[in-house]
PDB file of N, CA and C in Angstrom:
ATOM      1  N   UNK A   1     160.295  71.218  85.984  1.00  0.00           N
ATOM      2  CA  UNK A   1     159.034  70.857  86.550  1.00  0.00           C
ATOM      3  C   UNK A   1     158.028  71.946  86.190  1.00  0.00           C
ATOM      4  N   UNK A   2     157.141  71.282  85.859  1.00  0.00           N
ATOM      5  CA  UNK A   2     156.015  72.450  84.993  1.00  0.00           C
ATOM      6  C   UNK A   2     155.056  72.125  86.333  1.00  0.00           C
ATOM      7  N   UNK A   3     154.675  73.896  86.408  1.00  0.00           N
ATOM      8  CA  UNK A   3     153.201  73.867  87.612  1.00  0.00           C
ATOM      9  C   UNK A   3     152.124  74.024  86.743  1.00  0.00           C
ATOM     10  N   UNK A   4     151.168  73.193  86.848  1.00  0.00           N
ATOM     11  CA  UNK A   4     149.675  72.935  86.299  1.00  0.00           C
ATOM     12  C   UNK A   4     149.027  73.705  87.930  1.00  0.00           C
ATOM     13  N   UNK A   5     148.385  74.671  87.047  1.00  0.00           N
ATOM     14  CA  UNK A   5     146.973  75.514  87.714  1.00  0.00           C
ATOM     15  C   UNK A   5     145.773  75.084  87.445  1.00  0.00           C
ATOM     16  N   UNK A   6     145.289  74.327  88.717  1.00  0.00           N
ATOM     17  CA  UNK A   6     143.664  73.681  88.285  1.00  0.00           C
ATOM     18  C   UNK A   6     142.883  74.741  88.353  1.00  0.00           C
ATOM     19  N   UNK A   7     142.196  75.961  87.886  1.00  0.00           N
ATOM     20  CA  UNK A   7     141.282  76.751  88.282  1.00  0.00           C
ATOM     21  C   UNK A   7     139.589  76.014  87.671  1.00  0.00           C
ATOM     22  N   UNK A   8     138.961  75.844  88.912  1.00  0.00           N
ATOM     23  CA  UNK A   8     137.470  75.920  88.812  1.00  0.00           C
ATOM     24  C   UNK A   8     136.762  76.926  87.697  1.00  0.00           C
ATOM     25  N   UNK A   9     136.437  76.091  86.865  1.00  0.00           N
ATOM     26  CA  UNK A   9     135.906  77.116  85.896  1.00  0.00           C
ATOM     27  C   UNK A   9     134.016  76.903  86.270  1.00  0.00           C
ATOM     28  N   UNK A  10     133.423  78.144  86.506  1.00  0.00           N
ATOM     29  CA  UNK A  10     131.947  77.891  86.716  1.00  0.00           C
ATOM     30  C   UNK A  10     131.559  77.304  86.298  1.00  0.00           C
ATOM     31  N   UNK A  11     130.129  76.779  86.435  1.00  0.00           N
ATOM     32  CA  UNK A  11     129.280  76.387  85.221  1.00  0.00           C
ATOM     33  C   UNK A  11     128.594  76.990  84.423  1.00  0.00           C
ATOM     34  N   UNK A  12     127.713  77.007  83.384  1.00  0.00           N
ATOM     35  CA  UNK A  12     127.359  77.979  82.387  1.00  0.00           C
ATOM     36  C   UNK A  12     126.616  78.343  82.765  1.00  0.00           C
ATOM     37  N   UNK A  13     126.099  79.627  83.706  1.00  0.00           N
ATOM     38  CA  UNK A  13     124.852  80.188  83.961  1.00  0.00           C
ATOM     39  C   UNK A  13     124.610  79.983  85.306  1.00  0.00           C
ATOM     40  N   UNK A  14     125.524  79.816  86.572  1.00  0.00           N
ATOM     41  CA  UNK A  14     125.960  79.545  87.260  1.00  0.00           C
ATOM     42  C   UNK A  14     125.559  81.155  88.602  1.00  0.00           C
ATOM     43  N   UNK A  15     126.374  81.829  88.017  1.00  0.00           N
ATOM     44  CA  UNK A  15     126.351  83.404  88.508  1.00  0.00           C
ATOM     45  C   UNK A  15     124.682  83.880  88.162  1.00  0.00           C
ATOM     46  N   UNK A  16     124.541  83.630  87.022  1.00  0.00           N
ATOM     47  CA  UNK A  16     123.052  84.376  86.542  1.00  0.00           C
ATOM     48  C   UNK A  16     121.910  83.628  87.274  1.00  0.00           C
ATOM     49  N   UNK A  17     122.509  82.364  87.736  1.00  0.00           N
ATOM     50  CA  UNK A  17     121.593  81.897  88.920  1.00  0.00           C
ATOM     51  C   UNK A  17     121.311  82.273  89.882  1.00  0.00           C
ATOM     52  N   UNK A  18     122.257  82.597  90.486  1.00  0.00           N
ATOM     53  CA  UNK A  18     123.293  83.108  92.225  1.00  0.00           C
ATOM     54  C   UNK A  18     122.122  84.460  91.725  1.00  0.00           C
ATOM     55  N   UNK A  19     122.934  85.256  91.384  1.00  0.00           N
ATOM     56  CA  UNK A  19     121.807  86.785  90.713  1.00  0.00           C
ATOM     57  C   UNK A  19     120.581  86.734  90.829  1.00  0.00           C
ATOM     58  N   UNK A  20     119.741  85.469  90.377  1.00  0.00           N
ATOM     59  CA  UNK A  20     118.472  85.727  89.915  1.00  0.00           C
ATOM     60  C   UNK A  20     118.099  85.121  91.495  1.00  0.00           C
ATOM     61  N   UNK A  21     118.450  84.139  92.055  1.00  0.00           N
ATOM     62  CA  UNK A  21     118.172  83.667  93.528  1.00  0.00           C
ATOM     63  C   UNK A  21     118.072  84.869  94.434  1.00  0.00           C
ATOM     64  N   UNK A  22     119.083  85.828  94.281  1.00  0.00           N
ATOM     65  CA  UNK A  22     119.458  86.915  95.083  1.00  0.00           C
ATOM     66  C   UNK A  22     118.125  87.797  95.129  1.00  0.00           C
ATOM     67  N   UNK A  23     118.256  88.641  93.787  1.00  0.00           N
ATOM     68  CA  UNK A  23     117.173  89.024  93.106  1.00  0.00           C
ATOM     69  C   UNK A  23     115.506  88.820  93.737  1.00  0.00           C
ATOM     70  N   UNK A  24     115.319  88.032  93.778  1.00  0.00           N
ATOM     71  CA  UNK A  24     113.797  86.817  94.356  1.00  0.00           C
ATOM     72  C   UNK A  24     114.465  87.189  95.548  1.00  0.00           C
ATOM     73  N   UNK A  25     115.012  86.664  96.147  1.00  0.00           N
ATOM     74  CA  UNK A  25     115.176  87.039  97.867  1.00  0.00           C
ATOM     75  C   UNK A  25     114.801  88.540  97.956  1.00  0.00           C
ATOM     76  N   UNK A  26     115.666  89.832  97.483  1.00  0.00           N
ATOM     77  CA  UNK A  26     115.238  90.827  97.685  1.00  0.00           C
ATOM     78  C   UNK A  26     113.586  91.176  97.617  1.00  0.00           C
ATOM     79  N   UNK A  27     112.864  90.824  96.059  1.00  0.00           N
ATOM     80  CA  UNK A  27     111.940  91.078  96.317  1.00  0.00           C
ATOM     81  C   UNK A  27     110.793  90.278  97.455  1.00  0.00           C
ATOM     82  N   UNK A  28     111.370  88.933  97.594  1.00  0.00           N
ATOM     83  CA  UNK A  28     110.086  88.314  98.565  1.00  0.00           C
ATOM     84  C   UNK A  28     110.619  89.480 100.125  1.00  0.00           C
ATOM     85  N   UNK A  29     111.571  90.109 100.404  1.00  0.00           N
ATOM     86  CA  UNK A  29     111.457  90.575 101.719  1.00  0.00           C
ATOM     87  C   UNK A  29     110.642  92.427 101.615  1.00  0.00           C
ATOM     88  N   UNK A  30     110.446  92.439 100.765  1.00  0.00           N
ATOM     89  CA  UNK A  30     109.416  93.346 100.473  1.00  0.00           C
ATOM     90  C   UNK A  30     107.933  93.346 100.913  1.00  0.00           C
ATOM     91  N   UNK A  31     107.100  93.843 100.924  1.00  0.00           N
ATOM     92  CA  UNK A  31     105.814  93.599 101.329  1.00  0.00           C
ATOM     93  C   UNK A  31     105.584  92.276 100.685  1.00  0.00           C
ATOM     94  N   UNK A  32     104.700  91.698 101.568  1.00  0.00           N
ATOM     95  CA  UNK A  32     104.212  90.114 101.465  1.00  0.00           C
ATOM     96  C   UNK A  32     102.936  90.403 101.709  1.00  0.00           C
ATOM     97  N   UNK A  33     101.748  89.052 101.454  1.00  0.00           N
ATOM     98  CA  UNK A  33     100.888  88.973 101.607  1.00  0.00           C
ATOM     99  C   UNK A  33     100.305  89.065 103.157  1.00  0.00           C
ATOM    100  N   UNK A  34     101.341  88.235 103.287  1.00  0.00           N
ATOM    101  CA  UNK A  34     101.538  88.610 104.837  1.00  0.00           C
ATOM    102  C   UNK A  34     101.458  89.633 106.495  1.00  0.00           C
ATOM    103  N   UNK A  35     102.472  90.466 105.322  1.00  0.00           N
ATOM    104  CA  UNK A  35     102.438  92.105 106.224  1.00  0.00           C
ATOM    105  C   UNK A  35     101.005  93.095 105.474  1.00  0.00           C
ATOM    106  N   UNK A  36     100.423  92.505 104.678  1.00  0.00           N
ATOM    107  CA  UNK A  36      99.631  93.306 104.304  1.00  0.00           C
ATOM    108  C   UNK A  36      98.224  92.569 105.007  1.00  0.00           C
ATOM    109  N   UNK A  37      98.086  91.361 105.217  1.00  0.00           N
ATOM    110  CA  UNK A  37      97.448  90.704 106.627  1.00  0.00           C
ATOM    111  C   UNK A  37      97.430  91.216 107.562  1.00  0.00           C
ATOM    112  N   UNK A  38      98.641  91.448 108.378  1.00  0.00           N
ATOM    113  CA  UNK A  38      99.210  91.878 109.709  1.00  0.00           C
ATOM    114  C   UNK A  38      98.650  93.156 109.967  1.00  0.00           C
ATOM    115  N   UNK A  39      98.948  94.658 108.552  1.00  0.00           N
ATOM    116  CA  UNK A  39      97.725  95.446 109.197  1.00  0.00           C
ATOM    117  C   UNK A  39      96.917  95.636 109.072  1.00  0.00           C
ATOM    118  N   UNK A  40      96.142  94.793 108.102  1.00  0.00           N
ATOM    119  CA  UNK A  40      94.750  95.047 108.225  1.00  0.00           C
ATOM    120  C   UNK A  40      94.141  93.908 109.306  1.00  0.00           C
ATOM    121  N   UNK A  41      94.828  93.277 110.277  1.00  0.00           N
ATOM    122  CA  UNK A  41      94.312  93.196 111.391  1.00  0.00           C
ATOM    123  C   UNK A  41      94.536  94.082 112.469  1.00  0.00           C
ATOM    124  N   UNK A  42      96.285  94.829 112.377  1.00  0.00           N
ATOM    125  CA  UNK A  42      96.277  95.496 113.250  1.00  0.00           C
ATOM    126  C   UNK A  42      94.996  96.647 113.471  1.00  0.00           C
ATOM    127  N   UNK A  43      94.776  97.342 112.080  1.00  0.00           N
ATOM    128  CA  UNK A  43      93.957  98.295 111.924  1.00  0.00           C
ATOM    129  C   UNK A  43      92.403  98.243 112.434  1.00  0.00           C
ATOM    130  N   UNK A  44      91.888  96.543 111.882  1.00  0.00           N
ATOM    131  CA  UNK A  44      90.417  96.174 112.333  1.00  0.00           C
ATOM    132  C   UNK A  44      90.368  96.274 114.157  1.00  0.00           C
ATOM    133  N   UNK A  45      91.968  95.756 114.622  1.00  0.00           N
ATOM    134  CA  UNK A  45      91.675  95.280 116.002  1.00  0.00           C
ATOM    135  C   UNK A  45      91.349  96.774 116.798  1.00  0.00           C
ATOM    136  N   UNK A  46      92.335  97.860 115.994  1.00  0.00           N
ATOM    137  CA  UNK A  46      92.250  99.435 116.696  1.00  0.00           C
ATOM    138  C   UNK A  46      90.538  99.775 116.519  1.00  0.00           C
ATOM    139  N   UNK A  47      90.111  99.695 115.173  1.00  0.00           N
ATOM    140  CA  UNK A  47      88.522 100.128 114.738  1.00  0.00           C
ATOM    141  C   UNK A  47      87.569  99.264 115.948  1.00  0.00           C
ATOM    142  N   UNK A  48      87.806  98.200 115.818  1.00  0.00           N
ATOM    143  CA  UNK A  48      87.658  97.119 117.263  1.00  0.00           C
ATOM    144  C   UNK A  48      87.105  98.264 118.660  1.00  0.00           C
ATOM    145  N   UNK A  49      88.224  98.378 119.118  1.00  0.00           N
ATOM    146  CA  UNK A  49      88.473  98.959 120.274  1.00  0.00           C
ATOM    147  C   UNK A  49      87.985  99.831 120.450  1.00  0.00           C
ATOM    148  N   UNK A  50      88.055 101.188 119.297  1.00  0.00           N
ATOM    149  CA  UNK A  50      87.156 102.195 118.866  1.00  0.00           C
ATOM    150  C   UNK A  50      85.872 102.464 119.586  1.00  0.00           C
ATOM    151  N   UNK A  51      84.814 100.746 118.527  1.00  0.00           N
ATOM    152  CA  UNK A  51      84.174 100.760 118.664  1.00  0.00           C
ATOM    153  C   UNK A  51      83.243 100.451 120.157  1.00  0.00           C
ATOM    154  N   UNK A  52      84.095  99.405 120.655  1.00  0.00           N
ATOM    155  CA  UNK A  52      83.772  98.903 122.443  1.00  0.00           C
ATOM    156  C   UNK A  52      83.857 100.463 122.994  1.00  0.00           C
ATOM    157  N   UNK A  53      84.708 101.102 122.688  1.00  0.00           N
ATOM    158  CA  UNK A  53      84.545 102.545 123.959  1.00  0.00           C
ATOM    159  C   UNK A  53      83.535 103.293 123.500  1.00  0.00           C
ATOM    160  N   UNK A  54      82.584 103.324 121.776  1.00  0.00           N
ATOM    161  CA  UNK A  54      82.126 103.868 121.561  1.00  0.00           C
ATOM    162  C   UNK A  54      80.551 103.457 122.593  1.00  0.00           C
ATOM    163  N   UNK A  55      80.698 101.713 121.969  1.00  0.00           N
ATOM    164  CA  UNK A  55      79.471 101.488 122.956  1.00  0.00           C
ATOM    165  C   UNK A  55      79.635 101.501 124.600  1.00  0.00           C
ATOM    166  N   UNK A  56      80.612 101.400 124.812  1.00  0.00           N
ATOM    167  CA  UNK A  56      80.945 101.505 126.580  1.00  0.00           C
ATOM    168  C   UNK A  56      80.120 103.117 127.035  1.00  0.00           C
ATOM    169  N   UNK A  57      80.467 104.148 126.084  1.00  0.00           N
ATOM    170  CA  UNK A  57      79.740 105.325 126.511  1.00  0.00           C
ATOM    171  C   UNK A  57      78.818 105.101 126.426  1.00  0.00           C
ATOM    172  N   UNK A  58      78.160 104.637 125.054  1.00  0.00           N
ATOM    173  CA  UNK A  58      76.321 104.308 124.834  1.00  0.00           C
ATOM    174  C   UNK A  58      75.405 103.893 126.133  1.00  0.00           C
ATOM    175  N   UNK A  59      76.295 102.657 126.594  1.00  0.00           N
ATOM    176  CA  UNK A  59      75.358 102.196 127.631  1.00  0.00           C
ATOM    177  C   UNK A  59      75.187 103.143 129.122  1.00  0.00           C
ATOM    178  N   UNK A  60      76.016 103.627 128.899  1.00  0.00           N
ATOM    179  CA  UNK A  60      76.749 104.608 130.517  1.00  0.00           C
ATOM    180  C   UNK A  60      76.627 105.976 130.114  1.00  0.00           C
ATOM    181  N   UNK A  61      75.761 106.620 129.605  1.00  0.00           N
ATOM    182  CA  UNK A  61      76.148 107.876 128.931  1.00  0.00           C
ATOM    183  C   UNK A  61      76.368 108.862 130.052  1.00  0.00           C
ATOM    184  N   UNK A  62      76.648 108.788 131.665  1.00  0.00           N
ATOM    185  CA  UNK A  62      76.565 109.253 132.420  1.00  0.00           C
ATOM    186  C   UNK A  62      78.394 109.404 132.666  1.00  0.00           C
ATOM    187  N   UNK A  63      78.705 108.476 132.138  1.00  0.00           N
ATOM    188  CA  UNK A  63      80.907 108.240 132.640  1.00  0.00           C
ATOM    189  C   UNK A  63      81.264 109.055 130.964  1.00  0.00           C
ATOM    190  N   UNK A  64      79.827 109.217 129.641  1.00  0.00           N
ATOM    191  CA  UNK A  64      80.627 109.997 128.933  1.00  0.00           C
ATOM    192  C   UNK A  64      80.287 111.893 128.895  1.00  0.00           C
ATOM    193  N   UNK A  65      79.270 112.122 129.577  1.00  0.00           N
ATOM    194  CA  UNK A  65      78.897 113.118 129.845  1.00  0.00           C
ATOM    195  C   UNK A  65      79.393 113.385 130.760  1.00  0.00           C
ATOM    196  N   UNK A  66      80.084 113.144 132.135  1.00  0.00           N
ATOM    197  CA  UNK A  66      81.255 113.573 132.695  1.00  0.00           C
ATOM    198  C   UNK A  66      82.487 114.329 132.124  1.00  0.00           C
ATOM    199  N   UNK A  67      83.203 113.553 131.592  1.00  0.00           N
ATOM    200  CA  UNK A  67      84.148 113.749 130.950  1.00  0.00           C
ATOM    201  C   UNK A  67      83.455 115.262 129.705  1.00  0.00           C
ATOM    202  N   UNK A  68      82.309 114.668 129.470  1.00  0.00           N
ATOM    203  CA  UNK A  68      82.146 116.411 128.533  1.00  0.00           C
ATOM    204  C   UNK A  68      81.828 117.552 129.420  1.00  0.00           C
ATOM    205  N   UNK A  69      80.897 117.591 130.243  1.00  0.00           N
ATOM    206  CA  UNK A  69      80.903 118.073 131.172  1.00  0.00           C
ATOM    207  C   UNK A  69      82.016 118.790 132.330  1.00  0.00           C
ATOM    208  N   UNK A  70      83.230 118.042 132.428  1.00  0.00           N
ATOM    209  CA  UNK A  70      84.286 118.497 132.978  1.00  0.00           C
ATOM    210  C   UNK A  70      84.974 118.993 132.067  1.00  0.00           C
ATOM    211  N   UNK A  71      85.221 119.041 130.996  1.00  0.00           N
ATOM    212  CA  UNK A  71      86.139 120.125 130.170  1.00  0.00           C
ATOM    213  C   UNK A  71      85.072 121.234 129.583  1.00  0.00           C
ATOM    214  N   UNK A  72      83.860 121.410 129.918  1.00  0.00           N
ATOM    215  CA  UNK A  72      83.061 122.165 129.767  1.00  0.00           C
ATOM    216  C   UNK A  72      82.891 123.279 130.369  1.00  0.00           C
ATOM    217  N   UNK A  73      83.135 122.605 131.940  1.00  0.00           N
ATOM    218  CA  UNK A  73      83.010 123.484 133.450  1.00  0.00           C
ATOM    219  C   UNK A  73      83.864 124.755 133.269  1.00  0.00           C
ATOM    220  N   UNK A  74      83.471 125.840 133.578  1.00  0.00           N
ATOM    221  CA  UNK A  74      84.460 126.892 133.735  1.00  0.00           C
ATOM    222  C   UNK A  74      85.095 126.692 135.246  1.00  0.00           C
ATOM    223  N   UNK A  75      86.601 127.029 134.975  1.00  0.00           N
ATOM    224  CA  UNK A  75      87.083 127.078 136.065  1.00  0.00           C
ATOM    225  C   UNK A  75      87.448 128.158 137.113  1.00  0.00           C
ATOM    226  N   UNK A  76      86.950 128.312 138.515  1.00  0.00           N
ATOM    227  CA  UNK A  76      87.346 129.886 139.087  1.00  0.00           C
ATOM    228  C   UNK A  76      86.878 129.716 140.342  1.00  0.00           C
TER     229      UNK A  76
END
């Protein structure tokens, strides 16, 4: 009795697919258009905020002259 071995032989270019799929996956999890979105909102929303406390003093210059004023004060 003779044993016949069926082995799956790939297809031609098969692996260099698998590879090149792989490949593309690695680079799309790299910076994306996406994360480069993400901080330049994070960044605008901080400049944002910045700016509201800048004008929050403007209008009140009395709550920001405190604050200069008290690390100004000598203490004794």
């Amino acid at each position: 009795m003779t044993h016949t071995a069926t082995h799956a032989v790939p297809e031609p270019g098969k692996s260099r697919r698998a590879v090149a799929a792989v490949r593309a996956f690695l680079q799309a999890m790299e910076s994306t258009s996406v994360d480069y979105t993400l901080d330049r909102i994070e960044r605008l929303e901080r400049e944002v905020g910045r700016l509201k406390e800048e004008l929050r003093r403007n209008r009140n210059p009395e709550a920001g002259d405190a604050s200069i004023a008290g690390a100004a004060a000598p203490e004794g």
